[in-house]
Protein backbone atom coordinates (compact mmCIF):
# COMPACT_ATOMS: atom_id res chain seq x y z
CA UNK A 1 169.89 253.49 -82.78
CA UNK A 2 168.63 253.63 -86.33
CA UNK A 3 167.43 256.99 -85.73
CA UNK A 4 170.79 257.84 -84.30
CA UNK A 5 172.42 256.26 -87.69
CA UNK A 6 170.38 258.48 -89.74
CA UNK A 7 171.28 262.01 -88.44
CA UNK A 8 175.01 260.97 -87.65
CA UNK A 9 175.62 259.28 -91.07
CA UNK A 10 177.67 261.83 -92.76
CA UNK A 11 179.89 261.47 -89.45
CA UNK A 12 180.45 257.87 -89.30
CA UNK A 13 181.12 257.78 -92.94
CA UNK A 14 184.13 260.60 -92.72
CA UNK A 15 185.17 257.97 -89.33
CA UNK A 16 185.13 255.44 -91.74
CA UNK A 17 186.98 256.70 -94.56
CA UNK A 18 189.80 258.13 -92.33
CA UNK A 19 190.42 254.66 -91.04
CA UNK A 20 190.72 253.24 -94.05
CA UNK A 21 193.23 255.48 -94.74
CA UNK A 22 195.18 254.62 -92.11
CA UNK A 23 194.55 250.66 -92.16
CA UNK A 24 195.97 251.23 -95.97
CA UNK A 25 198.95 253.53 -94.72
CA UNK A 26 200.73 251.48 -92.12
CA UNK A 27 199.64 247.95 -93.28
CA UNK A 28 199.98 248.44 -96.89
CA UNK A 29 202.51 251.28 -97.81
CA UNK A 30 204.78 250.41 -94.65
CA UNK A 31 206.23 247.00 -95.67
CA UNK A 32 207.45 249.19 -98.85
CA UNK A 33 209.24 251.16 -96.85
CA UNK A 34 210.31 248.56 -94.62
CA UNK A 35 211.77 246.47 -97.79
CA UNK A 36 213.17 249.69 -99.58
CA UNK A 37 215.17 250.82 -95.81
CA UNK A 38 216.32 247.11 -95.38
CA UNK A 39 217.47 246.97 -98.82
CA UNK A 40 219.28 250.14 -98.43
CA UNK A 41 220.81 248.83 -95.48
CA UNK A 42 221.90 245.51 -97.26
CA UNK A 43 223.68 248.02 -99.94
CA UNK A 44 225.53 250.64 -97.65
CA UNK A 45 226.48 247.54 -95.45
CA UNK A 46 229.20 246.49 -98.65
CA UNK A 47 231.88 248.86 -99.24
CA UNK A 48 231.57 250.57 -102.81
CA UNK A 49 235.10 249.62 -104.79
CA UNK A 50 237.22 252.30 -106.32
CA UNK A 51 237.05 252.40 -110.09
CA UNK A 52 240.48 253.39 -109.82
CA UNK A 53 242.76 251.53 -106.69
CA UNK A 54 245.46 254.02 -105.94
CA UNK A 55 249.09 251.88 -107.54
CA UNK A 56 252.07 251.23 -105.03
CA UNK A 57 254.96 253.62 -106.16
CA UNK A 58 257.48 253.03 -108.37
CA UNK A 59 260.49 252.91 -106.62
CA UNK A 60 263.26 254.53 -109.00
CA UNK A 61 267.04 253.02 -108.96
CA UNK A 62 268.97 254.05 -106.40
CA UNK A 63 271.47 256.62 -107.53
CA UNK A 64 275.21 256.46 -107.03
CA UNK A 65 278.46 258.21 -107.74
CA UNK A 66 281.00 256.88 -109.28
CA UNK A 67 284.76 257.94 -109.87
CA UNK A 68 286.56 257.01 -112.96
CA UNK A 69 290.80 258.01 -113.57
CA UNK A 70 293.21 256.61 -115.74
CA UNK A 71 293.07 254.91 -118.94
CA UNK A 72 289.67 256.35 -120.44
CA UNK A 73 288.95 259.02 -122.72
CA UNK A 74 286.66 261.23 -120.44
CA UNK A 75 288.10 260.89 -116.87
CA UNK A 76 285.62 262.45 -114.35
CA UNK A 77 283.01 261.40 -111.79
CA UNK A 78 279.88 259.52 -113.06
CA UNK A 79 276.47 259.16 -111.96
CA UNK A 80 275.47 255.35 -112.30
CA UNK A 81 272.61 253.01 -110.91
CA UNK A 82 272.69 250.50 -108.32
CA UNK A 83 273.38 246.86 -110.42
CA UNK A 84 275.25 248.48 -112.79
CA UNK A 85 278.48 247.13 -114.10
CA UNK A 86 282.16 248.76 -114.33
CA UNK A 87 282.02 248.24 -118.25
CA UNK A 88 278.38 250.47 -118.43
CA UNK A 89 280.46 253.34 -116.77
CA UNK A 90 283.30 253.20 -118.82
CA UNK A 91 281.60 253.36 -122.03
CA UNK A 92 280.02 256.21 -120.68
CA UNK A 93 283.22 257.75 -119.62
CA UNK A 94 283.98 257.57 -123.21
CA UNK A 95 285.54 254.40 -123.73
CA UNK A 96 289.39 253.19 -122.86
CA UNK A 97 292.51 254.81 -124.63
CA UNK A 98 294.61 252.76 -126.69
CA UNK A 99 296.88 252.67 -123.72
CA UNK A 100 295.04 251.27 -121.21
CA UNK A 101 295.85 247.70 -120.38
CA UNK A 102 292.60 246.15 -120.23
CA UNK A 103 293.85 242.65 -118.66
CA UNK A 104 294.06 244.56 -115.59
CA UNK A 105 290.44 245.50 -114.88
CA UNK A 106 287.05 243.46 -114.26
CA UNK A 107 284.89 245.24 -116.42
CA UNK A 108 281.72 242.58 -114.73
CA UNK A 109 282.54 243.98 -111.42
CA UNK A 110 279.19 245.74 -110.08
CA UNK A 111 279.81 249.37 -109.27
CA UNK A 112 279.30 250.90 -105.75
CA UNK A 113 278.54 254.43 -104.58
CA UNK A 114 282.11 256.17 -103.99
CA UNK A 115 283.68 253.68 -105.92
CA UNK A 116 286.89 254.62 -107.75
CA UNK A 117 287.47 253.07 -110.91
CA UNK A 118 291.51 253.31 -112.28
CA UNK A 119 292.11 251.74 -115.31
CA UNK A 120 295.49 251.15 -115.41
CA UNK A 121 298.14 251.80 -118.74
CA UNK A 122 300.40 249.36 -120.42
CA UNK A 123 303.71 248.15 -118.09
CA UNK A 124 302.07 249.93 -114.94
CA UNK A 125 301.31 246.84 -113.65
CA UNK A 126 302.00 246.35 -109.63
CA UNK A 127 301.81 250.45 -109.21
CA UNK A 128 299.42 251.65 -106.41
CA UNK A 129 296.31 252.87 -107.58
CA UNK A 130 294.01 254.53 -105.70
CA UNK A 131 291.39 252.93 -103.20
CA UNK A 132 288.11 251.29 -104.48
CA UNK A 133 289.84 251.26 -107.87
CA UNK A 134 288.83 247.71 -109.96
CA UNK A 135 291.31 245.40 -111.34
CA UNK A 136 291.08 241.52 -112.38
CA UNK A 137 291.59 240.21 -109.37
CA UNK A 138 289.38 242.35 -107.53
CA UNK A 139 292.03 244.12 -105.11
CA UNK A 140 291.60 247.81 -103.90
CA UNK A 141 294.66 249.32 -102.40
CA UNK A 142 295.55 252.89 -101.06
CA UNK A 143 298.33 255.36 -102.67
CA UNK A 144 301.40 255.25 -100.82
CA UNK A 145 302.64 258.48 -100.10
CA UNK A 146 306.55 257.73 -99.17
CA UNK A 147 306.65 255.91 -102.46
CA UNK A 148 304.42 257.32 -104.73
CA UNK A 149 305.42 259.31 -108.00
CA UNK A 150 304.05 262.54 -108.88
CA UNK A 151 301.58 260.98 -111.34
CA UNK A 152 300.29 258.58 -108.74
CA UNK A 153 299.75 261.06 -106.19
CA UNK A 154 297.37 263.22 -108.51
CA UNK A 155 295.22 260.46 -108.52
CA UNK A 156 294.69 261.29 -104.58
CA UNK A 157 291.31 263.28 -104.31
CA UNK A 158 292.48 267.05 -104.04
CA UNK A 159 296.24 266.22 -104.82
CA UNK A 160 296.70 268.12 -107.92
CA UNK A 161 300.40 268.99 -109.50
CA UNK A 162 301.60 271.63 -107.07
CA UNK A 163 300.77 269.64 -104.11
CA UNK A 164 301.83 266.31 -105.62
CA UNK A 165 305.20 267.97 -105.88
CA UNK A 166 305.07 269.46 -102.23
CA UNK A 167 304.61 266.25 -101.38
CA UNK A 168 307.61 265.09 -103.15
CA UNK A 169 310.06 267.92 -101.90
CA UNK A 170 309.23 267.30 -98.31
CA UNK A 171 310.29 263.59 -98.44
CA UNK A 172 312.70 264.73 -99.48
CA UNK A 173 314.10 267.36 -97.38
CA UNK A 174 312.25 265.84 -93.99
CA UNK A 175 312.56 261.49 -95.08
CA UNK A 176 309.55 259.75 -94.98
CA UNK A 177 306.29 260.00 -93.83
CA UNK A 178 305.57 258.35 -90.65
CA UNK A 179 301.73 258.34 -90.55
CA UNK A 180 299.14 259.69 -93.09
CA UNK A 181 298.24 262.79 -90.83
CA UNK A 182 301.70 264.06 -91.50
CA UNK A 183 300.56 264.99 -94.80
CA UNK A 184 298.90 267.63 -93.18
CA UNK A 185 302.34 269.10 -92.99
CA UNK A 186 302.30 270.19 -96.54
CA UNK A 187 301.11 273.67 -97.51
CA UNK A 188 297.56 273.59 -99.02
CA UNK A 189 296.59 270.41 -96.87
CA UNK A 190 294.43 271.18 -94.12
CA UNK A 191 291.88 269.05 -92.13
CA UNK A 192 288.94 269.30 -94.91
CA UNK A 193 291.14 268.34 -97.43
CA UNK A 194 292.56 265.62 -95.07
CA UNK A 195 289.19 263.83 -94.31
CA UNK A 196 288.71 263.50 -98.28
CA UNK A 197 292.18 262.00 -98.83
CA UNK A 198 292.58 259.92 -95.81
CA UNK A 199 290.84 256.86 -96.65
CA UNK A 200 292.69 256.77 -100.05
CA UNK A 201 296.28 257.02 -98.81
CA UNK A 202 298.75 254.59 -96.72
CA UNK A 203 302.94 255.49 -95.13
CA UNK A 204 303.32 251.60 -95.36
């Protein structure tokens, strides 16, 4: 055996060395590798947090349109905001004329999309204005068109002067109106303009 030993020695000690090398590579280096992996795994198991966490939009006012007539200094339709008031629109309508009857109008009233605003002058008190206009007791009534004078009815969306006199002549030659399509009888009145004006006008 000894003899054996002797002319295999250079053998057994390359045997040797190689398993050392492997006794110190998977008892030694693999727990390393075991700790780094399980630490990695401890890491990608949390979510990473944005630096930056995208902001809920900012939802803008809604728009709405608003109509203002009478008593004001720029008559005309208005773009307002939803929570506005009747007073916000006037001033930017221009502000009342010295002939508007303020008494008449609740300038605290909130405005609403479509809304007609009238602000009445001084003495037309108990006229009919159009519909959705404001006054101080909050009422909203619709232009009568058997009674109506040739002012009032040019307050009805696409009634302008010649029509507002049309209107006039044929209650007079044919007596009153007995429902609001027969306004549809007048020349320049057909059913587009009819669907704008229909919700603002009454025959009663």
């Amino acid at each position: 055996m000894k003899d054996w030993l002797k002319e295999q020695w250079i053998y057994v000690l390359v045997v040797a060395i190689f398993g050392l090398g492997g006794i110190y590579y998977f008892f030694i280096n693999q727990p390393e590798s075991t700790s780094i992996s399980s630490v990695n795994g401890i890491e990608d198991s949390f979510p990473i947090e944005e630096e930056n966490p995208q902001q809920p939009p900012i939802l803008e006012p809604e728009k709405i349109i608003v109509d203002v007539k009478g008593q004001v200094k720029m008559p005309g339709v208005y773009q307002s905001s939803q929570g506005e008031r009747v007073i916000d629109v006037i001033n930017r309508s221009g502000g009342l004329t010295e002939n508007a009857d303020e008494s008449q109008v609740n300038f605290a009233e909130h405005v609403q999309d479509a809304m007609v605003i009238y602000i009445p002058a001084k003495g037309e008190a108990g006229i009919a204005v159009p519909s959705g206009s404001v006054t101080q007791n909050g009422s909203s009534d619709k232009i009568n068109i058997n009674n109506a004078d040739e002012s009032q009815l040019q307050e009805i969306p696409g009634i302008g002067p010649a029509k507002a006199s049309a209107i006039i002549e044929y209650r007079e030659s044919n007596g009153s109106f007995n429902t609001i399509e027969d306004i549809k009888n007048i020349t320049g009145i057909g059913d587009k303009t009819f669907e704008k004006l229909k919700d603002s006008i009454s025959v009663k």
